[in-house]
Protein backbone atom coordinates (compact mmCIF):
# COMPACT_ATOMS: atom_id res chain seq x y z
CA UNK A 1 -43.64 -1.66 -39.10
CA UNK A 2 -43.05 -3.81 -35.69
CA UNK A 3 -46.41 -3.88 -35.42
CA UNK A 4 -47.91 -4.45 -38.34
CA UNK A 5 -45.32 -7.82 -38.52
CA UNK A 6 -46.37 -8.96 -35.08
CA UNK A 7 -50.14 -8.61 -36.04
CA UNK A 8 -49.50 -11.21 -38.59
CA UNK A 9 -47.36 -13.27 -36.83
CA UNK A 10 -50.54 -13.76 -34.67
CA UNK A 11 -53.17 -15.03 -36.89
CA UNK A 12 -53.75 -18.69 -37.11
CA UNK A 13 -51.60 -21.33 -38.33
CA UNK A 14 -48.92 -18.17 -37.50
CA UNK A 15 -47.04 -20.37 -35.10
CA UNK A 16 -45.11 -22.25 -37.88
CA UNK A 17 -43.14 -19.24 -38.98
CA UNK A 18 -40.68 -17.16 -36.90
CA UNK A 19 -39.00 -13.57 -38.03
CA UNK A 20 -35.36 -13.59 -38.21
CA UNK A 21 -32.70 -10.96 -38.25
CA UNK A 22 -29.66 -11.06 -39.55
CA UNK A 23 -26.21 -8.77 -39.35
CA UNK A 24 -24.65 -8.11 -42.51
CA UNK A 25 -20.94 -6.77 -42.83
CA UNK A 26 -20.97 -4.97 -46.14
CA UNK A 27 -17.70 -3.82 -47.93
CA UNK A 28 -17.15 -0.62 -46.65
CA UNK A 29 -16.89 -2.11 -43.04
CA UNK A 30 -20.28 -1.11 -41.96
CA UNK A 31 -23.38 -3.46 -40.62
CA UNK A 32 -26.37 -3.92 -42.13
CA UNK A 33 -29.39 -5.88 -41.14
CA UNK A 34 -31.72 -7.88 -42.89
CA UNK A 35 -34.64 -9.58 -41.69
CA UNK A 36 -37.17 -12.03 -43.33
CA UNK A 37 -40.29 -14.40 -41.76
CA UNK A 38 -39.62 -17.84 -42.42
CA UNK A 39 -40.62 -21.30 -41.43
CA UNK A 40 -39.42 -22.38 -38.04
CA UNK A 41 -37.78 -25.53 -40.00
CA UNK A 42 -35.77 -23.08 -42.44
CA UNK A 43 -34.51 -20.85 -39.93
CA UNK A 44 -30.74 -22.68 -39.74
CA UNK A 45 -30.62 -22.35 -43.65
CA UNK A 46 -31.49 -18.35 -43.39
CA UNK A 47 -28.48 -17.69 -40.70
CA UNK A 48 -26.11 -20.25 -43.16
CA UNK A 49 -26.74 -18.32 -46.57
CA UNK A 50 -24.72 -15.69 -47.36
């Protein structure tokens, strides 16, 4: 799966978006993680969403 994301974070035009990975405490009191590409400029608004 890693590579198959950073293949197509190569391509062109590419440089504009930027994976992000996020730890989620769920109810039980365990982590989980959750990760998403988005745009360099939405990256603050991924971390601040809950």
């Amino acid at each position: 799966m890693a590579k198959k994301t950073v293949a197509s974070l190569q391509k062109k035009g590419a440089k504009a978006f930027t994976k992000a990975i996020k730890m989620i405490k769920t109810d039980t009191g365990s982590y989980s993680f959750k990760s998403e590409i988005v745009p360099k400029d939405k990256v603050k608004d991924f971390f601040a969403k809950k």
